[in-house]
C-alpha atoms as a PDB file:
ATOM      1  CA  UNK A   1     -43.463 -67.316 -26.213  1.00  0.00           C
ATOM      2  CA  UNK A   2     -41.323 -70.364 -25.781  1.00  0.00           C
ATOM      3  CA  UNK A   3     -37.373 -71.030 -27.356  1.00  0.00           C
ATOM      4  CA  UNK A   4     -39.016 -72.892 -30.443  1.00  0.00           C
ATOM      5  CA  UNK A   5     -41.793 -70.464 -31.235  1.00  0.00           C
ATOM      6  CA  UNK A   6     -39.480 -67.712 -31.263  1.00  0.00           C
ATOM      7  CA  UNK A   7     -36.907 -69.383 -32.887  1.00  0.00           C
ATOM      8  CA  UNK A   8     -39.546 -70.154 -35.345  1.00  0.00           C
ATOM      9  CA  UNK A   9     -40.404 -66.367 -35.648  1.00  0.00           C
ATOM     10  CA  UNK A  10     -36.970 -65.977 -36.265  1.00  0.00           C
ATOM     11  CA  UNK A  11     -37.154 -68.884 -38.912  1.00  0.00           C
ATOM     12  CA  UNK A  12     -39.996 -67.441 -40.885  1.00  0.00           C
ATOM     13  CA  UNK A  13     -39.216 -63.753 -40.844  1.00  0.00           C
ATOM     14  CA  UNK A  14     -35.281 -65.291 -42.954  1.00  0.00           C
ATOM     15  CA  UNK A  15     -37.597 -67.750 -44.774  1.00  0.00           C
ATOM     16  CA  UNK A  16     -39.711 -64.630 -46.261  1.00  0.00           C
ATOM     17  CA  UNK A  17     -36.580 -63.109 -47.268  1.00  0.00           C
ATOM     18  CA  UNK A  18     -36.448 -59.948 -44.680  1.00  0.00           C
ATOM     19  CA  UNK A  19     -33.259 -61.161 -42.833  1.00  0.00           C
ATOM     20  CA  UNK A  20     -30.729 -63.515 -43.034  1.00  0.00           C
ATOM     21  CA  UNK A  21     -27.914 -65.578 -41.025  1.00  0.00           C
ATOM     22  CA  UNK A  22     -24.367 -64.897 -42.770  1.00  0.00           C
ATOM     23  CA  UNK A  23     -21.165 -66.423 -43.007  1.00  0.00           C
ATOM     24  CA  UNK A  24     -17.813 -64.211 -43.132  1.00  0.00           C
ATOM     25  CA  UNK A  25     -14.861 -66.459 -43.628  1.00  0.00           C
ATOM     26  CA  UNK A  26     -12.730 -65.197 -41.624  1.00  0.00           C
ATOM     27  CA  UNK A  27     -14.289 -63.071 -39.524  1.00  0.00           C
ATOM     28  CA  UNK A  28     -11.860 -59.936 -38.536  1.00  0.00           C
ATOM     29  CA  UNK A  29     -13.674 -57.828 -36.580  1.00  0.00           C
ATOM     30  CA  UNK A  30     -16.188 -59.426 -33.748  1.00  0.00           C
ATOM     31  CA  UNK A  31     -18.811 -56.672 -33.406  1.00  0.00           C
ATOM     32  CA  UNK A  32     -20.842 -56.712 -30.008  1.00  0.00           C
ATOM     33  CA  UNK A  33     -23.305 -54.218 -29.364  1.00  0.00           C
ATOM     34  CA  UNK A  34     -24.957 -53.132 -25.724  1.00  0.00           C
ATOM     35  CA  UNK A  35     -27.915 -51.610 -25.149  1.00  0.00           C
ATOM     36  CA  UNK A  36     -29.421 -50.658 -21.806  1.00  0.00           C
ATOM     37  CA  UNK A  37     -33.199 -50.377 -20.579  1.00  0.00           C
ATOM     38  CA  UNK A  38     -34.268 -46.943 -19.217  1.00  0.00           C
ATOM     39  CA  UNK A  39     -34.238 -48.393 -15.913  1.00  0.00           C
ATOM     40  CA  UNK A  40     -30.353 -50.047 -16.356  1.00  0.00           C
ATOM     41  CA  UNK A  41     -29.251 -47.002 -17.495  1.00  0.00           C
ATOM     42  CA  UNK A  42     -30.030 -45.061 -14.227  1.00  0.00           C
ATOM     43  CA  UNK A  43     -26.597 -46.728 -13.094  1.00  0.00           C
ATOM     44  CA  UNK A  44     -23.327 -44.807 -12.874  1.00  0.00           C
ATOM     45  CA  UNK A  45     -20.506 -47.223 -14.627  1.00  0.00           C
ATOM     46  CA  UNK A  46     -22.963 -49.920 -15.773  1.00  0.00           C
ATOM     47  CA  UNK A  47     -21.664 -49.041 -19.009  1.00  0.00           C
ATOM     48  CA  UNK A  48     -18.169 -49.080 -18.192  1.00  0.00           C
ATOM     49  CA  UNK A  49     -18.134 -52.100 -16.550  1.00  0.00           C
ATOM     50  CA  UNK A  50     -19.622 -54.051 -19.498  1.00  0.00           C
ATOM     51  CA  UNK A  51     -17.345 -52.846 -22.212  1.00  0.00           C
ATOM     52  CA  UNK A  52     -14.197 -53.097 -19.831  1.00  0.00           C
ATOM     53  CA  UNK A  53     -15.087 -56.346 -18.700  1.00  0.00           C
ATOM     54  CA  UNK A  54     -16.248 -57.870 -22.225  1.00  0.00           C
ATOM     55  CA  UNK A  55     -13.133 -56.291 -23.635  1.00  0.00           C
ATOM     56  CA  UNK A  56     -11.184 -58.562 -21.162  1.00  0.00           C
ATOM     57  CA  UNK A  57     -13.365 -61.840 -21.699  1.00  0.00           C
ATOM     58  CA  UNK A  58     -13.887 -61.622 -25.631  1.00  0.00           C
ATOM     59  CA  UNK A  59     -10.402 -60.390 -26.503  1.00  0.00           C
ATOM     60  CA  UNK A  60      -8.839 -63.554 -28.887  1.00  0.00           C
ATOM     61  CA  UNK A  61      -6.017 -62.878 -30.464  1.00  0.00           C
ATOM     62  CA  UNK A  62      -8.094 -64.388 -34.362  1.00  0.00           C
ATOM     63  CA  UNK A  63     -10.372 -61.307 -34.045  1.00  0.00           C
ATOM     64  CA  UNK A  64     -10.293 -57.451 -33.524  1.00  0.00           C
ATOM     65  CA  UNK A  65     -13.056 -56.872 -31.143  1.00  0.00           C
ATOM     66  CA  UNK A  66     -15.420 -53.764 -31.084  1.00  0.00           C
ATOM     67  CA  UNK A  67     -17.477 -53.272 -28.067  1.00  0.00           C
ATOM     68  CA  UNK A  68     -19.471 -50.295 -27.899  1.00  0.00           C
ATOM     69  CA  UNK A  69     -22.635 -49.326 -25.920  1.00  0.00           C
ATOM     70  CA  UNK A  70     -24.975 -48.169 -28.634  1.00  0.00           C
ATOM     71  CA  UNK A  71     -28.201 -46.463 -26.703  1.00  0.00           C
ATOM     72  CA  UNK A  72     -31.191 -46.573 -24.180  1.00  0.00           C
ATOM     73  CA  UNK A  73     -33.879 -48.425 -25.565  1.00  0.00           C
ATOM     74  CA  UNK A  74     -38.035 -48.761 -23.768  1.00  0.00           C
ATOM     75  CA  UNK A  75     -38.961 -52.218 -22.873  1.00  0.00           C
ATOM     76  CA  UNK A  76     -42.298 -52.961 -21.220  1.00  0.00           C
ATOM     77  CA  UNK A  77     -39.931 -55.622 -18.590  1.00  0.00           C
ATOM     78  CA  UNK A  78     -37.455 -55.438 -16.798  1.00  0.00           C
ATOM     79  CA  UNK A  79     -37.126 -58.809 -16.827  1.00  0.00           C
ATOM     80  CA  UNK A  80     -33.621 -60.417 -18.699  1.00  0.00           C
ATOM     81  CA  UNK A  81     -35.273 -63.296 -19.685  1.00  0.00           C
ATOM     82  CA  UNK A  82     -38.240 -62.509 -20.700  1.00  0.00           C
ATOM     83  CA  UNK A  83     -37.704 -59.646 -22.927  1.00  0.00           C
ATOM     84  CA  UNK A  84     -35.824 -61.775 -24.936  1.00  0.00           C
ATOM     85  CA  UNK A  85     -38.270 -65.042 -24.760  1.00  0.00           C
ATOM     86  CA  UNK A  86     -41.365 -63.066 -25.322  1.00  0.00           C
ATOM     87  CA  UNK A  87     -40.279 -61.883 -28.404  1.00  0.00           C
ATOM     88  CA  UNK A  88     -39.841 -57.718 -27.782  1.00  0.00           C
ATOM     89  CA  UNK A  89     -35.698 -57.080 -27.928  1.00  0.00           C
ATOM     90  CA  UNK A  90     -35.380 -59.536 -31.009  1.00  0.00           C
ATOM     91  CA  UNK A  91     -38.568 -57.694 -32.808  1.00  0.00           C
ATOM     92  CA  UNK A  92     -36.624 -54.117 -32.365  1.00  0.00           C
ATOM     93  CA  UNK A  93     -33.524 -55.697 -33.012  1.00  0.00           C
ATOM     94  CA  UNK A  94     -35.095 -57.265 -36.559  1.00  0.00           C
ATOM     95  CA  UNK A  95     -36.719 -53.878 -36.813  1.00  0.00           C
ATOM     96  CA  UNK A  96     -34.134 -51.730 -36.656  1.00  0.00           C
ATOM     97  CA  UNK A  97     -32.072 -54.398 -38.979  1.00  0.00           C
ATOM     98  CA  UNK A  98     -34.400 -53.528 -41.739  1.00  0.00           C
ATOM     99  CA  UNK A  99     -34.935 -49.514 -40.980  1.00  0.00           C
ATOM    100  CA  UNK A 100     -38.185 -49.657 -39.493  1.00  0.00           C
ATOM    101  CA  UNK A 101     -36.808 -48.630 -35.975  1.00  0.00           C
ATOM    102  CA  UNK A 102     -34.164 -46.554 -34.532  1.00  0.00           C
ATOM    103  CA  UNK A 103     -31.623 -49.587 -33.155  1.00  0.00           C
ATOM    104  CA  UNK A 104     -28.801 -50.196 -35.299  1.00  0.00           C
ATOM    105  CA  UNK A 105     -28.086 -54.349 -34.939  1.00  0.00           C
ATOM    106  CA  UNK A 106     -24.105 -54.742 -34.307  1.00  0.00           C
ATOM    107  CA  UNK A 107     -23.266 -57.816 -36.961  1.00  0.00           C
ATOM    108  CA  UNK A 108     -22.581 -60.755 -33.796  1.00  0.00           C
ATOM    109  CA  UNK A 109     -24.011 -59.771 -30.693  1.00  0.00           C
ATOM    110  CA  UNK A 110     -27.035 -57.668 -29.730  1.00  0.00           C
ATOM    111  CA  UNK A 111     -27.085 -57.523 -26.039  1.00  0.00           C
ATOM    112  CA  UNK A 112     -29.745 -55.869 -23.763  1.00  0.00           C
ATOM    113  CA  UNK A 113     -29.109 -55.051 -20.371  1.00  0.00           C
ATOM    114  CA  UNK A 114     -32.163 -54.874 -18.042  1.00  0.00           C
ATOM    115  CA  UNK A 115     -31.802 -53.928 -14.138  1.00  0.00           C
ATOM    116  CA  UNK A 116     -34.042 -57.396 -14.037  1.00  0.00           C
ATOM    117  CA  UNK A 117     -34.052 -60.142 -10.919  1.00  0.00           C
ATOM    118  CA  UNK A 118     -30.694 -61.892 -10.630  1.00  0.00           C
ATOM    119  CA  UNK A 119     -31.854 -64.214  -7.883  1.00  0.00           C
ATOM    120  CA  UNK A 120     -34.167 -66.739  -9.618  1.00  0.00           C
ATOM    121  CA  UNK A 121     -33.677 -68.593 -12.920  1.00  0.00           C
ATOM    122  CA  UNK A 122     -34.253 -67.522 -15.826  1.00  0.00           C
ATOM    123  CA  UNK A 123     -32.069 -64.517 -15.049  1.00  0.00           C
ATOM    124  CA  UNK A 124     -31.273 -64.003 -19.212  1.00  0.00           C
ATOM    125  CA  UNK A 125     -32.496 -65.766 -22.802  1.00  0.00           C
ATOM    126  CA  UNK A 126     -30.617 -65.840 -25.663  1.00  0.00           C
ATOM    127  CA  UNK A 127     -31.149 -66.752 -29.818  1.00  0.00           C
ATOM    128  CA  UNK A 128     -28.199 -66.267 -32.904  1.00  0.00           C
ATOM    129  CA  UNK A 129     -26.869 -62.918 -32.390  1.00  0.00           C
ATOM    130  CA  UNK A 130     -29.009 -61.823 -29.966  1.00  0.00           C
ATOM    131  CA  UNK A 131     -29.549 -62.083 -25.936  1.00  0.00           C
ATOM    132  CA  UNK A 132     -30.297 -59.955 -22.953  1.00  0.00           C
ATOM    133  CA  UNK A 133     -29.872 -59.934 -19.119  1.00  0.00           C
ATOM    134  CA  UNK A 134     -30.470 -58.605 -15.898  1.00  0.00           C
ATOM    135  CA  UNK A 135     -28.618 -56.974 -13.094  1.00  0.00           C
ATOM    136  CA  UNK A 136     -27.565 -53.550 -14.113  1.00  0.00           C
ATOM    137  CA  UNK A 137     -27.842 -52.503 -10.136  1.00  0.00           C
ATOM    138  CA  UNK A 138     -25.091 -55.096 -10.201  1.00  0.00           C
ATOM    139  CA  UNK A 139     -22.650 -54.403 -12.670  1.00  0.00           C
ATOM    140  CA  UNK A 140     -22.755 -51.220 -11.743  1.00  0.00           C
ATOM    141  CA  UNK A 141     -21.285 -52.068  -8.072  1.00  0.00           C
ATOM    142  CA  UNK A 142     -18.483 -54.228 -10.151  1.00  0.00           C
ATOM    143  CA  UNK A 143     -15.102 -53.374  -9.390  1.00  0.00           C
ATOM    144  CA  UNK A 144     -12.649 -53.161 -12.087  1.00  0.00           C
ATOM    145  CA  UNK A 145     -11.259 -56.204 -13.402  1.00  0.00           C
ATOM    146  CA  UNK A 146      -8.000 -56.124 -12.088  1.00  0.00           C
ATOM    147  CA  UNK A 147      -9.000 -54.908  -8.773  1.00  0.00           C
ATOM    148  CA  UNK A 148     -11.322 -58.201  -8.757  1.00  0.00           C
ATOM    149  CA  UNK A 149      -8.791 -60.489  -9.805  1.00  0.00           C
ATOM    150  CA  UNK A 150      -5.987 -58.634  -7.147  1.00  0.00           C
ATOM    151  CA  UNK A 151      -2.790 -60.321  -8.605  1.00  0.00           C
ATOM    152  CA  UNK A 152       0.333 -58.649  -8.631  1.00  0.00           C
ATOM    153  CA  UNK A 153       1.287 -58.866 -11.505  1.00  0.00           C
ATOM    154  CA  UNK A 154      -2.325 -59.138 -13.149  1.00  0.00           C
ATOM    155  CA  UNK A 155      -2.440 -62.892 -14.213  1.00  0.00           C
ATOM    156  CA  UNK A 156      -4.565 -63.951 -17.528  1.00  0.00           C
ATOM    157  CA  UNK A 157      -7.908 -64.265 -17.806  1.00  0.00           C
ATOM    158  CA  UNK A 158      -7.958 -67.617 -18.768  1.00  0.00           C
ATOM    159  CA  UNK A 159      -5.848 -68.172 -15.007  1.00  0.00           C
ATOM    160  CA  UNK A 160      -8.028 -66.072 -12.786  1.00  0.00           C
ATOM    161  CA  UNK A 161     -10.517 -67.046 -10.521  1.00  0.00           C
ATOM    162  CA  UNK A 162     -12.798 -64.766  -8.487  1.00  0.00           C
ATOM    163  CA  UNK A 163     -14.902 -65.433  -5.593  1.00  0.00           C
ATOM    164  CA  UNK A 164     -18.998 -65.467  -6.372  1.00  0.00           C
ATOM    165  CA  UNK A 165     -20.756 -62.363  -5.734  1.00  0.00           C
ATOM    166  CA  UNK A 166     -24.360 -61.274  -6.801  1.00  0.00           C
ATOM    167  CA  UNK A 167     -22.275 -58.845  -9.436  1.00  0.00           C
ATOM    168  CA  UNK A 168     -20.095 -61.199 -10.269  1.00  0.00           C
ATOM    169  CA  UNK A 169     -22.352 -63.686 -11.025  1.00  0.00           C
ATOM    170  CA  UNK A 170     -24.149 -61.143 -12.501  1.00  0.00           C
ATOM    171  CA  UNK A 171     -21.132 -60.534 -15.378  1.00  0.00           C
ATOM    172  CA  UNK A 172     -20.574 -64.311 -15.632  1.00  0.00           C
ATOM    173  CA  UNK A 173     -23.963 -64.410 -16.464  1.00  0.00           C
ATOM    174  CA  UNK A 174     -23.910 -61.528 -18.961  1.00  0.00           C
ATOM    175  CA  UNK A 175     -21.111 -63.140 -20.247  1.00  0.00           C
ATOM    176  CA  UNK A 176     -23.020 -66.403 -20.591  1.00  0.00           C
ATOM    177  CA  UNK A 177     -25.578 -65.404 -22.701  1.00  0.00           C
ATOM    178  CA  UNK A 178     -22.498 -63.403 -25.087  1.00  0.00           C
ATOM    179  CA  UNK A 179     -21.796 -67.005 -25.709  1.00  0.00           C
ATOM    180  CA  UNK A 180     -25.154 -68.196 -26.817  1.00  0.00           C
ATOM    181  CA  UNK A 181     -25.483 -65.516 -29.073  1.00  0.00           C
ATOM    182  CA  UNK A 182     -22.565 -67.228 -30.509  1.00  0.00           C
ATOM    183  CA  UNK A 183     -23.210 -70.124 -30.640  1.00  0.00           C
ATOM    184  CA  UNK A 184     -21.866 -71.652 -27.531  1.00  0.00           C
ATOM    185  CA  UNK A 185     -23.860 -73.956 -25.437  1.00  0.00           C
ATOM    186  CA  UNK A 186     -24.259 -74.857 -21.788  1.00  0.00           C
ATOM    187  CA  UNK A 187     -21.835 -78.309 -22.121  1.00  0.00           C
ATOM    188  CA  UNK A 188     -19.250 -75.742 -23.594  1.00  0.00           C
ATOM    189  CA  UNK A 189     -18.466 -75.080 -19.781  1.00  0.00           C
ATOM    190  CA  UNK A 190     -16.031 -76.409 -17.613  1.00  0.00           C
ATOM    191  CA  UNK A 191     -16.320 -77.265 -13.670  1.00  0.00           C
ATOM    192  CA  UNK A 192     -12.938 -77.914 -12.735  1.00  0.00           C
ATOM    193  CA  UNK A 193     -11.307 -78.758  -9.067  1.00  0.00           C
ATOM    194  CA  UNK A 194      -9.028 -76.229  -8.277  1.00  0.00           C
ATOM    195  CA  UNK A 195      -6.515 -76.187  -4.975  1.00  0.00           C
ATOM    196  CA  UNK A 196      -9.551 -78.264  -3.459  1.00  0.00           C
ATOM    197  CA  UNK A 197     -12.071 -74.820  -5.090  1.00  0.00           C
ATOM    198  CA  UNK A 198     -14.444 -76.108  -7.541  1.00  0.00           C
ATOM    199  CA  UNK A 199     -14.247 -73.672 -10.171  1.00  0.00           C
ATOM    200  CA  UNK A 200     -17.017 -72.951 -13.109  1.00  0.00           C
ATOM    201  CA  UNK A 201     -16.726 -71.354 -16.205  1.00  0.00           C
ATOM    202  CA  UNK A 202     -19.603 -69.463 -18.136  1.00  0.00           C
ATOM    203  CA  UNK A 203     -21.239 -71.662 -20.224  1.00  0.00           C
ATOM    204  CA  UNK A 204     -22.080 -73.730 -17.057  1.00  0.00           C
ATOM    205  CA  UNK A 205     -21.968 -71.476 -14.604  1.00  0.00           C
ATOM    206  CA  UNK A 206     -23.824 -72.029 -11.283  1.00  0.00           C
ATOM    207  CA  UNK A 207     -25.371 -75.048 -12.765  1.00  0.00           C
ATOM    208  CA  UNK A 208     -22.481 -76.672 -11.834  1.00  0.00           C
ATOM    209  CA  UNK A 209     -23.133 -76.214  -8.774  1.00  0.00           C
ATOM    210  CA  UNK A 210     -26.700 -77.529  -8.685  1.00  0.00           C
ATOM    211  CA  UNK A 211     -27.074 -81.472  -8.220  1.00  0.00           C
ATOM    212  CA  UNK A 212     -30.682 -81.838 -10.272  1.00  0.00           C
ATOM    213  CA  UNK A 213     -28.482 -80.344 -13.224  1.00  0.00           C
ATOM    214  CA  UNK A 214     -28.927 -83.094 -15.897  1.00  0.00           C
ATOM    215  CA  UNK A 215     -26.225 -82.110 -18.291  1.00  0.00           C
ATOM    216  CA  UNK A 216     -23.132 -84.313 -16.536  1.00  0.00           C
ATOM    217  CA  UNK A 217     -20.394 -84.241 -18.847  1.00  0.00           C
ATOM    218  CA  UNK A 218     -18.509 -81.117 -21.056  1.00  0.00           C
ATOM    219  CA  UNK A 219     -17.924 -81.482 -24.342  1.00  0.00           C
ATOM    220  CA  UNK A 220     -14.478 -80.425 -23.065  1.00  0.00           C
ATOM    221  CA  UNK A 221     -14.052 -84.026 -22.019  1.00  0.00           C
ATOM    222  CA  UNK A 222     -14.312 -85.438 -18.901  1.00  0.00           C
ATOM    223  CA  UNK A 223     -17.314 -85.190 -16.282  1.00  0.00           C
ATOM    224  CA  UNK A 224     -17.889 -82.237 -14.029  1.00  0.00           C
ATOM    225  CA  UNK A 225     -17.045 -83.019 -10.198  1.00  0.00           C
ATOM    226  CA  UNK A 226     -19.163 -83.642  -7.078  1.00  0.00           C
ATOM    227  CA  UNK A 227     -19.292 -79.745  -6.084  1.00  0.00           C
ATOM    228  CA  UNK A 228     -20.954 -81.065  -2.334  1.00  0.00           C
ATOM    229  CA  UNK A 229     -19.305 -79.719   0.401  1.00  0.00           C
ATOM    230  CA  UNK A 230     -16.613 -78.047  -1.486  1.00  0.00           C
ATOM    231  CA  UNK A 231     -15.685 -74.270  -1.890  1.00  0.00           C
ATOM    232  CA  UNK A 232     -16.864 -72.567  -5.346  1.00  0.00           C
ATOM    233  CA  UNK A 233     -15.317 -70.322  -7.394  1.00  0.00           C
ATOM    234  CA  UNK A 234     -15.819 -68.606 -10.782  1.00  0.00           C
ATOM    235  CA  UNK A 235     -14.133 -68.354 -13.795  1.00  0.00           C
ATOM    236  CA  UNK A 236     -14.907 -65.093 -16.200  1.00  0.00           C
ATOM    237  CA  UNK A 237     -13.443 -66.850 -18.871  1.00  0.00           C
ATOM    238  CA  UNK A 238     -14.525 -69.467 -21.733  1.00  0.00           C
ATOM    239  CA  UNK A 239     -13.170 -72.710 -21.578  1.00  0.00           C
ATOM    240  CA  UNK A 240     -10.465 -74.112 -23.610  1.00  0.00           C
ATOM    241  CA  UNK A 241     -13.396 -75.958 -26.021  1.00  0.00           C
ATOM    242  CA  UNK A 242     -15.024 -73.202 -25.779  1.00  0.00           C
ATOM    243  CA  UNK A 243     -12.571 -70.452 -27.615  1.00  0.00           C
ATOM    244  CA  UNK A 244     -11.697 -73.566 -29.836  1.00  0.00           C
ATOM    245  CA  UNK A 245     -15.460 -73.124 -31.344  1.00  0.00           C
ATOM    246  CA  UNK A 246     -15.292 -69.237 -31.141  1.00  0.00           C
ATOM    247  CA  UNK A 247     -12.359 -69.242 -33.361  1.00  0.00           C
ATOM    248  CA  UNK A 248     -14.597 -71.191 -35.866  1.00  0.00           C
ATOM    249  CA  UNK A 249     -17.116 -68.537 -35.693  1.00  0.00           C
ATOM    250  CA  UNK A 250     -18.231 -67.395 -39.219  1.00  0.00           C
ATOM    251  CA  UNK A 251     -21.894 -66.030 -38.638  1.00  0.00           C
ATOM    252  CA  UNK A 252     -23.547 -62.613 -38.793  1.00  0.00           C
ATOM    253  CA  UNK A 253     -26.768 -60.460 -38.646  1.00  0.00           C
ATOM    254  CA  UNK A 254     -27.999 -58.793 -41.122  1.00  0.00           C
ATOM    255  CA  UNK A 255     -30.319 -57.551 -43.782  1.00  0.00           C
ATOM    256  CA  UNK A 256     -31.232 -59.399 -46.885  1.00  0.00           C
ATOM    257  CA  UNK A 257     -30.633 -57.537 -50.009  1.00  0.00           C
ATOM    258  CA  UNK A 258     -31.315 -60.269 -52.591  1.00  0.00           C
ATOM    259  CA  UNK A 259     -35.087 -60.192 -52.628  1.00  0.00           C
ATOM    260  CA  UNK A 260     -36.933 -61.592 -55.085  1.00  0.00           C
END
């Protein structure tokens, strides 16, 4: 199932009155919830790693954050993408939304975690509120965050930079997809030049990095560099446009109660 078929899925099962897209105006509390795949969850400190590390990345200052790691779930993939695309995690996520199934949806961000391919795109797939990704093996080899980042004292998130490794690509990915779910798109990414390092954020990630990429400009202003011949780096944080729109976030999951 393509983006628009299962975004029209998505369309018709609200239109019938079964679920709905909210506002909350503010929002206080910026619920994410994880879920792992039988297979992901064979991993010592997957778990740890996501919550510690999403803590880090999704921690603004205009919202209390609650990250918790809500149960094993039984896919028939592996695959981060394509659990998602085909239709499966959002159908137990809509599911359990109206008490046909045992997942209880988190109100912003239903994430699966799959121990899927991380070495050919699509690695992950993401609609409103709801997303998945490979690489548990992966995260589960992360170190901590400020181990990774080294600095002395520990410098901010929004400053760090951290070489690119199969896990960490693997979390900036993860982290990626967070930001779909919210409404965050690819040009909400920055590519910056660095100390001569080319340095990408999440929402562009290692498309930056890849010349047949058509998207050529962030909505962050400015183009993003020639990244030939230069050293690359990666940034676990949002971009400065990016946490601009995240503090406008007003949406939510949930189920309809004014049927009719």
């Amino acid at each position: 199932m393509n983006r628009r078929a299962l975004l029209g899925t998505v369309g018709a099962m609200v239109s019938m009155g079964t679920l709905t897209y909210t506002t909350r105006d503010p929002v206080e509390t910026l619920e994410i919830g994880v879920w792992l795949s039988e297979a992901a969850a064979r991993y010592a400190r997957v778990e740890e790693r996501i919550v510690e590390y999403l803590e880090c990345v999704c921690g603004f200052d205009y919202w209390s954050l609650s990250v918790s790691v809500r149960g094993v779930v039984r896919v028939s993939t592996e695959d981060g993408a394509l659990v998602t695309s085909s239709g499966e995690w959002p159908t137990m996520v809509f599911d359990g939304a109206l008490g046909r199934g045992s997942i209880d949806p988190a109100a912003d961000v239903n994430l699966l975690v799959t121990d899927g391919q991380m070495h050919q795109t699509p690695t992950g797939y993401a609609l409103p509120h709801i997303g998945s990704v490979g690489g548990a093996r992966y995260l589960a080899t992360l170190e901590p965050y400020d181990e990774l980042v080294g600095a002395d004292p520990p410098v901010s998130v929004e400053d760090a930079t951290v070489p690119i490794s199969t896990p960490v690509r693997t979390m900036q990915v993860l982290i990626h997809e967070v930001g779909h779910t919210l409404g965050l798109a690819h040009d909400h990414g920055v590519a910056s030049v660095q100390d001569g390092v080319v340095v990408a954020t999440p929402m562009i990630s290692t498309y930056a990095f890849d010349p047949d990429y058509e998207v050529d400009c962030s909505r962050c202003g400015g183009p993003y560099p020639d990244t030939h011949n230069r050293p690359r780096k990666l940034s676990l944080a949002f971009s400065t446009c990016a946490r601009r729109d995240l503090r406008q976030y007003s949406g939510g999951l949930r189920l309809r109660t004014d049927r009719r």
